[in-house]
N, C-alpha and C. Protein backbone atom coordinates (compact mmCIF):
# COMPACT_ATOMS: atom_id res chain seq x y z
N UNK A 1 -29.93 -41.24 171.65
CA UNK A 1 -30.85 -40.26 172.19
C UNK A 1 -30.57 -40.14 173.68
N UNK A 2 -30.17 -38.80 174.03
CA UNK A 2 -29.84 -38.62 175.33
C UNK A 2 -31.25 -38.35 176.30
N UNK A 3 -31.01 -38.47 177.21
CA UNK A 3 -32.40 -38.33 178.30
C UNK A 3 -32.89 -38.79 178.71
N UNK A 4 -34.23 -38.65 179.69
CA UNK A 4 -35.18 -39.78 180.29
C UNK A 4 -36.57 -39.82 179.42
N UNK A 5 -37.36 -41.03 179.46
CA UNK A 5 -38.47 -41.19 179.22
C UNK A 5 -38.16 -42.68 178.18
N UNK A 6 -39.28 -42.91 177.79
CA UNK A 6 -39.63 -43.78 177.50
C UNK A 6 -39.67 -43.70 175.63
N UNK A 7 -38.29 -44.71 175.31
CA UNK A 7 -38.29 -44.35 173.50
C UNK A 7 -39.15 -45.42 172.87
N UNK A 8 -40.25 -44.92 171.60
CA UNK A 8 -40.87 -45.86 170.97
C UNK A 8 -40.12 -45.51 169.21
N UNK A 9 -39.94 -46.85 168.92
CA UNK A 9 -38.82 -47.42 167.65
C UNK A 9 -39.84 -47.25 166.91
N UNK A 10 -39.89 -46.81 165.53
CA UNK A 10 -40.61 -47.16 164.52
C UNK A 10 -39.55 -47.36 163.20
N UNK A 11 -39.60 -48.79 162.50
CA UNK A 11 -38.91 -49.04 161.66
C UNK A 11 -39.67 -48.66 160.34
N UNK A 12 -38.89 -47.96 159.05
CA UNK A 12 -39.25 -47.32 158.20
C UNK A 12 -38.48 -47.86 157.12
N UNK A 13 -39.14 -48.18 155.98
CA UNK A 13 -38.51 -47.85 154.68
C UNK A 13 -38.19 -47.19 153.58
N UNK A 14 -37.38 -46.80 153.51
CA UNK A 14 -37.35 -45.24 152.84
C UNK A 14 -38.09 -45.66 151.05
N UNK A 15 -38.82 -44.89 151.13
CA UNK A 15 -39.79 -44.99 149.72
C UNK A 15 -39.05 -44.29 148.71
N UNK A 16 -39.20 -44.48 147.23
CA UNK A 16 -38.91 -43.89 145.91
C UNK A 16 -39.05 -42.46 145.98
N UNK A 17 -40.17 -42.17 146.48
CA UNK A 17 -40.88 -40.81 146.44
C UNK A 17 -40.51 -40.20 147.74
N UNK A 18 -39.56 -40.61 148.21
CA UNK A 18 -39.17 -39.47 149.80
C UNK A 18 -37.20 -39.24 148.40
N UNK A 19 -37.11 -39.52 148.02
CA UNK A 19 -35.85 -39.73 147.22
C UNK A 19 -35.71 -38.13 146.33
N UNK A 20 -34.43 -37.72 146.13
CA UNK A 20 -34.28 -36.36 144.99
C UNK A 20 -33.73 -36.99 144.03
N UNK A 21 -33.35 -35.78 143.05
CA UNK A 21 -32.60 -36.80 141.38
C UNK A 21 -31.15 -37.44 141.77
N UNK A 22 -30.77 -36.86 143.08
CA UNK A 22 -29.47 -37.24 143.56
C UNK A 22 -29.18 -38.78 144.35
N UNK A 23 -30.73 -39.28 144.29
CA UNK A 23 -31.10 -40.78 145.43
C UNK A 23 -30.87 -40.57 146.67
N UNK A 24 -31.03 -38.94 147.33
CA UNK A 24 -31.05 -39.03 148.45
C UNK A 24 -32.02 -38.32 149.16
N UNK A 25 -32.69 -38.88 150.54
CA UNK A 25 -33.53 -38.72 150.68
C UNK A 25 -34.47 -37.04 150.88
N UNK A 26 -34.97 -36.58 150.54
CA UNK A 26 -35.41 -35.01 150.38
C UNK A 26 -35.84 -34.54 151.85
N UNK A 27 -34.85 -33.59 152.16
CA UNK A 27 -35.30 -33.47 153.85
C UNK A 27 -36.20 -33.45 154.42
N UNK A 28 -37.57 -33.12 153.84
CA UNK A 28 -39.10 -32.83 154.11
C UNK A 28 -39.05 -34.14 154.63
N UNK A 29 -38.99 -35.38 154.14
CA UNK A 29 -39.38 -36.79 154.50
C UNK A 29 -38.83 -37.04 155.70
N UNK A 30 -38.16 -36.00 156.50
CA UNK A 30 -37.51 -36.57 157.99
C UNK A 30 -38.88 -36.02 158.72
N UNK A 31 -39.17 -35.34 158.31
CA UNK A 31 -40.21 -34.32 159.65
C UNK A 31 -41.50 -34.90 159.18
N UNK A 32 -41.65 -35.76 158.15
CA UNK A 32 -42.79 -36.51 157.78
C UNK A 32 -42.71 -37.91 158.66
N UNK A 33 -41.81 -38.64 158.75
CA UNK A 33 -40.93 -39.51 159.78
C UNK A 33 -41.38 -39.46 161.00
N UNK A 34 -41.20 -37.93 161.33
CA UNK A 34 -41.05 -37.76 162.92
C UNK A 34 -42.40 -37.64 163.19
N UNK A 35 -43.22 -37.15 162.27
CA UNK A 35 -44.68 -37.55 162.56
C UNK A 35 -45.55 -38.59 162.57
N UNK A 36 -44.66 -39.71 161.94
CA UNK A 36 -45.61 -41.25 162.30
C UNK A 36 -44.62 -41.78 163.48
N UNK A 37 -43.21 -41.59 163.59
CA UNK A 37 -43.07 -41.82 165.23
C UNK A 37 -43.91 -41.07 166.23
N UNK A 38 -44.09 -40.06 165.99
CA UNK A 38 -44.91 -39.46 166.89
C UNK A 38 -46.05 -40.13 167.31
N UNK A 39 -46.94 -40.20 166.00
CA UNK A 39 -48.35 -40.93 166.04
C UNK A 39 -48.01 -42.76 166.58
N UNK A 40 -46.87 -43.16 166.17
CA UNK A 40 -46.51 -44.53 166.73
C UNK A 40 -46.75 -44.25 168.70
N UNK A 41 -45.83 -43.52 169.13
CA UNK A 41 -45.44 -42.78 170.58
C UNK A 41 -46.88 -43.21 171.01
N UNK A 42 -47.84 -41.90 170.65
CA UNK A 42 -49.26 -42.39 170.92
C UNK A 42 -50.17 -43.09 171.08
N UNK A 43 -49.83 -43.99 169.81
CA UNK A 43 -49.99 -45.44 169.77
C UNK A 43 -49.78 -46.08 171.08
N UNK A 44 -48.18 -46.64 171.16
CA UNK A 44 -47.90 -47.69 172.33
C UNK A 44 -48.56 -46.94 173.65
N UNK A 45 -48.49 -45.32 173.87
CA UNK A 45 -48.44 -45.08 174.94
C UNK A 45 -50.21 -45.70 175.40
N UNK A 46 -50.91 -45.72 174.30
CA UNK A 46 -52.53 -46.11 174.81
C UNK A 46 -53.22 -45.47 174.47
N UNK A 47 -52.79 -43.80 174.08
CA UNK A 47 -53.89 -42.94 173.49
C UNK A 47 -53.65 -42.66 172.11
N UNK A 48 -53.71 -43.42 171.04
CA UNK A 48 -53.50 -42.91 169.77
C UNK A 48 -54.67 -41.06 169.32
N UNK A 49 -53.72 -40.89 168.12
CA UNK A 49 -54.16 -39.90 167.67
C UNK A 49 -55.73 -39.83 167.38
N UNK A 50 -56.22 -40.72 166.65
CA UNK A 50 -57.62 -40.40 166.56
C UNK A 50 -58.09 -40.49 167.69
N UNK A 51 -58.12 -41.19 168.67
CA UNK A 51 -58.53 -41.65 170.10
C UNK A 51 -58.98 -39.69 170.34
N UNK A 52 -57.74 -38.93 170.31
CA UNK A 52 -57.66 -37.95 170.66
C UNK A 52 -58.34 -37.25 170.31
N UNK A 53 -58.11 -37.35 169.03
CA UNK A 53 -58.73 -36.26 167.72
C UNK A 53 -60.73 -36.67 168.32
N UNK A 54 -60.74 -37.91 168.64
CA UNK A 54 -62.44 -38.04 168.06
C UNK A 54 -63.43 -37.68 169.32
N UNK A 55 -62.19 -37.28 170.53
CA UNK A 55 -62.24 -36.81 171.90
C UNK A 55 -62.30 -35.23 171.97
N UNK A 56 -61.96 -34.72 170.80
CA UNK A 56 -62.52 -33.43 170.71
C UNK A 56 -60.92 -32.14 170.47
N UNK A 57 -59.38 -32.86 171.02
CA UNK A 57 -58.21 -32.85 171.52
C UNK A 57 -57.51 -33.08 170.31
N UNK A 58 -57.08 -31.79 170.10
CA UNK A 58 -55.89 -32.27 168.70
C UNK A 58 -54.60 -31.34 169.39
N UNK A 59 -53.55 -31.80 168.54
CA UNK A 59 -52.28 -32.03 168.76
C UNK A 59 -51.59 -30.78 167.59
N UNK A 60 -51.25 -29.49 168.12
CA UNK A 60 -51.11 -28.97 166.84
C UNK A 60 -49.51 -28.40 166.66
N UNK A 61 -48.79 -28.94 165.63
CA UNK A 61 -47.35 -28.37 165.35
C UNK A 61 -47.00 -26.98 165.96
N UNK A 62 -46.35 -26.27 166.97
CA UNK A 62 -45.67 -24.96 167.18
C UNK A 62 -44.24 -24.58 166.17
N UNK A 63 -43.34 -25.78 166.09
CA UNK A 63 -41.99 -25.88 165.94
C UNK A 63 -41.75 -27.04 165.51
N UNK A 64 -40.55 -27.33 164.47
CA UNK A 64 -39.94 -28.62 164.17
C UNK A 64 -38.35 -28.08 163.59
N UNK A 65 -37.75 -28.64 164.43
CA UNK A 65 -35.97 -28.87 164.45
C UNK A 65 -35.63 -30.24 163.33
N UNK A 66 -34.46 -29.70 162.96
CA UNK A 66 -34.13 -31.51 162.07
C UNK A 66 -32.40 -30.79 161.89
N UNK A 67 -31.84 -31.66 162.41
CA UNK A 67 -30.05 -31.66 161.98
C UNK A 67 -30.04 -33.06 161.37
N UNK A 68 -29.27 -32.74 159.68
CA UNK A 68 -29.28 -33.52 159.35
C UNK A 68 -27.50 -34.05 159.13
N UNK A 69 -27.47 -35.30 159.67
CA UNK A 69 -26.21 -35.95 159.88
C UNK A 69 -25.34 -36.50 158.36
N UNK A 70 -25.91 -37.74 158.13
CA UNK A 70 -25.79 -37.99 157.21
C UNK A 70 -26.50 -39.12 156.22
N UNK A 71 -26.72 -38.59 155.06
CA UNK A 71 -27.95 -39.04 153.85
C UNK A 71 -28.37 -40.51 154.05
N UNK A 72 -29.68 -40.69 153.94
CA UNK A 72 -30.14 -41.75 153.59
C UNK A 72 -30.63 -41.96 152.37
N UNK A 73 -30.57 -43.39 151.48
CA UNK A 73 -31.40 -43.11 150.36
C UNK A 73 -32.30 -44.25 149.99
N UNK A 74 -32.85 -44.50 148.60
CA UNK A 74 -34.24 -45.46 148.04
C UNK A 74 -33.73 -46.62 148.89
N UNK A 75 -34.70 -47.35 149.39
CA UNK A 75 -34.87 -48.23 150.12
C UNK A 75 -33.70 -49.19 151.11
N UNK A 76 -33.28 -48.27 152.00
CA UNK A 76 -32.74 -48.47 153.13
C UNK A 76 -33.59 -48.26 154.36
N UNK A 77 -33.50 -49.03 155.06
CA UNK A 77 -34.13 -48.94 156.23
C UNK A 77 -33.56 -48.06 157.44
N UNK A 78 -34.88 -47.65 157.70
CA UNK A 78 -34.26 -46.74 158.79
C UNK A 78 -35.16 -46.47 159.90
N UNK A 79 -34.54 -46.47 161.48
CA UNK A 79 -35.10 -46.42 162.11
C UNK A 79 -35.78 -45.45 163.22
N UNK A 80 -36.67 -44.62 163.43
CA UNK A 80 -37.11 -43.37 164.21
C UNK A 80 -37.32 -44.14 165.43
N UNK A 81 -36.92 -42.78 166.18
CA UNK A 81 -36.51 -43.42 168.05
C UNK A 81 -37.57 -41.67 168.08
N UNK A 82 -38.25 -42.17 169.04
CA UNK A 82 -39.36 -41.11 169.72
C UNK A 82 -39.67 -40.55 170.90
N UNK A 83 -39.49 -40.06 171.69
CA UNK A 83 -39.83 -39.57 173.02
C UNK A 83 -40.13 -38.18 172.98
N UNK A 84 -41.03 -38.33 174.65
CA UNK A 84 -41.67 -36.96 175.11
C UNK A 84 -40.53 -36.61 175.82
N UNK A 85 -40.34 -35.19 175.91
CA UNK A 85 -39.43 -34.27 176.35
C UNK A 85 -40.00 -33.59 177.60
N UNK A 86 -41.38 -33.37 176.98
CA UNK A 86 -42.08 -32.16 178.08
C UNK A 86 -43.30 -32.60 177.65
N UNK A 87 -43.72 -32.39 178.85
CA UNK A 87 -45.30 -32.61 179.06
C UNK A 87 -46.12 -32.00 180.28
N UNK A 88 -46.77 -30.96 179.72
CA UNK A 88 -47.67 -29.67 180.62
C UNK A 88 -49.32 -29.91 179.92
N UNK A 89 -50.11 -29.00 180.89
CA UNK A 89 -51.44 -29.40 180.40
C UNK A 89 -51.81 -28.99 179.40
N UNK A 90 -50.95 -27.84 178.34
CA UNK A 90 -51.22 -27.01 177.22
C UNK A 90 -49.80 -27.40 176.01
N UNK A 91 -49.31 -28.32 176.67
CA UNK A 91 -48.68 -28.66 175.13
C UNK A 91 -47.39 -29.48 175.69
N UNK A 92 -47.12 -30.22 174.48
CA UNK A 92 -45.89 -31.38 174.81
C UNK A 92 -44.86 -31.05 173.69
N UNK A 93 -43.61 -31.56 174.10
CA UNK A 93 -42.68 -32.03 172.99
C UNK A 93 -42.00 -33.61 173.17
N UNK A 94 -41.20 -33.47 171.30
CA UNK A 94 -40.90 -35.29 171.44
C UNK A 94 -39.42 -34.36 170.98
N UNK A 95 -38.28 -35.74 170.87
CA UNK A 95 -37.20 -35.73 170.53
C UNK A 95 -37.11 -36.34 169.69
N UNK A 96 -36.59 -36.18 168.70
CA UNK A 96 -36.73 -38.08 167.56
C UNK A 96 -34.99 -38.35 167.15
N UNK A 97 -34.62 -39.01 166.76
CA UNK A 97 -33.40 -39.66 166.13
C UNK A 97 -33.69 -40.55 165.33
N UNK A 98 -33.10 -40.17 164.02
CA UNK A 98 -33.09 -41.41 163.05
C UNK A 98 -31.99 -41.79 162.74
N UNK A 99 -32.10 -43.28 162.60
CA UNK A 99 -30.81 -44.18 162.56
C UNK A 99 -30.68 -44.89 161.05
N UNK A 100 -29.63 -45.08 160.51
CA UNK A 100 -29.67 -46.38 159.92
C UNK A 100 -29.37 -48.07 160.43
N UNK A 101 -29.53 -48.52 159.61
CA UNK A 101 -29.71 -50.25 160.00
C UNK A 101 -28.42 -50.36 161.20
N UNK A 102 -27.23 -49.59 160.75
CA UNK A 102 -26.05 -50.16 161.35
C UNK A 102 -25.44 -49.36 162.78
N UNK A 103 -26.91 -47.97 162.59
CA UNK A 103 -27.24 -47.43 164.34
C UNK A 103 -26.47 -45.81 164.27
N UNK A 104 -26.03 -45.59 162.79
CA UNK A 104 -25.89 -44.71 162.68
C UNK A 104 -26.64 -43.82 162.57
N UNK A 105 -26.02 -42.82 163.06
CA UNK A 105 -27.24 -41.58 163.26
C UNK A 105 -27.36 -40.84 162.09
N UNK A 106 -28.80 -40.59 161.19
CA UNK A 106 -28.82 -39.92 159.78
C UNK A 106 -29.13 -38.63 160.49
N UNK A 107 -30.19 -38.61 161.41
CA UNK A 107 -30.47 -36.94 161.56
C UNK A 107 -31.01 -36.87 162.96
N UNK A 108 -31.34 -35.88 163.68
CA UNK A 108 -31.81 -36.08 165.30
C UNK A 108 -32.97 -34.56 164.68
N UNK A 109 -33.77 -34.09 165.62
CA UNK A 109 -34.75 -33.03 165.28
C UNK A 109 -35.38 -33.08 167.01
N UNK A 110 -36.28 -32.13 166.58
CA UNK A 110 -37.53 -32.15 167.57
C UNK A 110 -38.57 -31.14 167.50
N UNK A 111 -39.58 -31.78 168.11
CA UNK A 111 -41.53 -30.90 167.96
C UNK A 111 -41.68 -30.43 168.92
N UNK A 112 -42.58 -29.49 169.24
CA UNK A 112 -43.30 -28.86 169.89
C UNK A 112 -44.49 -28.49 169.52
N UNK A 113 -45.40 -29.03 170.32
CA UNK A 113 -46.90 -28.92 169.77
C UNK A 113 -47.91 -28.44 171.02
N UNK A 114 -48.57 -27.65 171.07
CA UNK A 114 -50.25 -27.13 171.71
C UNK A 114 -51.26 -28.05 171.71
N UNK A 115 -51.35 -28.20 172.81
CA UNK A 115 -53.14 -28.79 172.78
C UNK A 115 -54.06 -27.90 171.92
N UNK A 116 -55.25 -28.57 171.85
CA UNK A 116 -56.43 -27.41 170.90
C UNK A 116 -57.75 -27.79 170.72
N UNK A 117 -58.57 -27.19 170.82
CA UNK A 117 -59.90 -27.68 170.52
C UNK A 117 -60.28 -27.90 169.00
N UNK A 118 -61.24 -28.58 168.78
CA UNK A 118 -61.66 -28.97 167.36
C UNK A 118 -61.67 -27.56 166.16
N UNK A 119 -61.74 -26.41 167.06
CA UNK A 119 -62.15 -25.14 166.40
C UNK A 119 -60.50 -24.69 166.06
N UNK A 120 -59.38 -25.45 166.80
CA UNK A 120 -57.78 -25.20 166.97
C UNK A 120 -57.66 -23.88 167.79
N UNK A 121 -58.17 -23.59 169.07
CA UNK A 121 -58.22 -22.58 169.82
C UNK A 121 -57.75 -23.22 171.11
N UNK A 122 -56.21 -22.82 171.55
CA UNK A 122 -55.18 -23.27 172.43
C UNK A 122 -56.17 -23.91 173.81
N UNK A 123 -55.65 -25.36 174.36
CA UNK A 123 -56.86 -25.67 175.29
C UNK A 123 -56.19 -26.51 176.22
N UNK A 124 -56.42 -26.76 177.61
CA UNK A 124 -56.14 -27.69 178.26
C UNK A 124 -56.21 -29.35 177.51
N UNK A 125 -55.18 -29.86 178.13
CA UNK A 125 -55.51 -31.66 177.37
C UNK A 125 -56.53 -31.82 178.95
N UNK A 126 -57.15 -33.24 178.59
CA UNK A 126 -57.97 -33.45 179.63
C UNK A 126 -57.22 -34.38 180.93
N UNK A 127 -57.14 -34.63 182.03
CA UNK A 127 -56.43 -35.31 183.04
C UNK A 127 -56.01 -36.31 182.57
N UNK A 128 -57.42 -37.54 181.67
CA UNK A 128 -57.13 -38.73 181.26
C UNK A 128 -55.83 -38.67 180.59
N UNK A 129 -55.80 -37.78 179.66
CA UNK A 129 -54.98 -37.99 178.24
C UNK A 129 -53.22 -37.63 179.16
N UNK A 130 -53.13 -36.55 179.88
CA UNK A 130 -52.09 -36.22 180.19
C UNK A 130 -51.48 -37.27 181.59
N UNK A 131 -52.50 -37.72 182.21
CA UNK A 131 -52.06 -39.10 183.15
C UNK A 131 -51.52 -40.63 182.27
N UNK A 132 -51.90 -40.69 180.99
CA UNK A 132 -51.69 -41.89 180.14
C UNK A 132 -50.45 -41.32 179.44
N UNK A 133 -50.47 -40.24 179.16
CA UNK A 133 -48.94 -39.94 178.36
C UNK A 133 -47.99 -39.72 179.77
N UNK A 134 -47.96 -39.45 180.53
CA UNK A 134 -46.99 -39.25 181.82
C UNK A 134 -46.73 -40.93 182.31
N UNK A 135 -47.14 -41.45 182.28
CA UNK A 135 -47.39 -42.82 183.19
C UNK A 135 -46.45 -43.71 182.09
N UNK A 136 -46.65 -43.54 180.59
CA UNK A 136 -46.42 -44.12 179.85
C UNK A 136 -44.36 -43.54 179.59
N UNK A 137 -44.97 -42.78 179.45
CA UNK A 137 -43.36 -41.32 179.75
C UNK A 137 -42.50 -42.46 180.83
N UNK A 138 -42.82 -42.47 181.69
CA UNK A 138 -41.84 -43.01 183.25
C UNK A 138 -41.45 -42.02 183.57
N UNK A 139 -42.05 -40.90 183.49
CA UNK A 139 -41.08 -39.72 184.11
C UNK A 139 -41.44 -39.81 185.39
């Protein structure tokens, strides 16, 4: 993963049910991936998702990228690498890369998401939330 900021690892095991009749993994399950690195990201950074969510502040999908390299399948491990890209008071993005065990790269992608109010009507994040994801960032 090229760039600055701060990467959070989330190690994964690829489940039966992320699998096609071919044993390899069904592409939907990468961008399902990139959303518990994401929610991991949040995690370490200090403000997890509900934190957010129960703060009134949700996090809502614009866009999702996924190049896929090469296949993973039933229970190999694999690892999502996470970072913020951009971060403004009305919406962020992450980068993700997934690896296998041996650091090969299966697929790279990336999000773009809006702040939003509980009603999902486009909204400032609040100082707190965007000083804890920046600080945490190292940007």
């Amino acid at each position: 993963m090229t760039g600055n900021g701060r990467v959070v690892e989330t190690e994964l095991r690829v489940r039966y049910s992320e699998t096609d009749r071919m044993g390899i993994v069904y592409h939907g399950a990468y961008v399902s991936w990139f959303e518990v690195a994401r929610t991991e990201y949040c995690r370490a950074a200090g403000f997890p998702y509900r934190r957010m969510e129960d703060s009134g502040l949700l996090i809502l999908v614009t866009r999702v990228e996924c190049v896929y390299r090469r296949p993973a399948r039933y229970d190999d491990r694999v690892l999502v690498r996470a970072r913020v890209t951009e971060l403004a008071s009305r919406g962020l993005a992450f980068a993700y890369d997934v690896l296998d065990e041996n650091g090969r790269r299966l697929a790279d992608g990336a999000s773009r998401h809006v702040f939003a109010d509980v009603k999902g009507r486009p909204a400032r994040a609040p100082e707190e939330v965007l000083e804890v994801l920046e600080r945490f960032r190292g940007a």
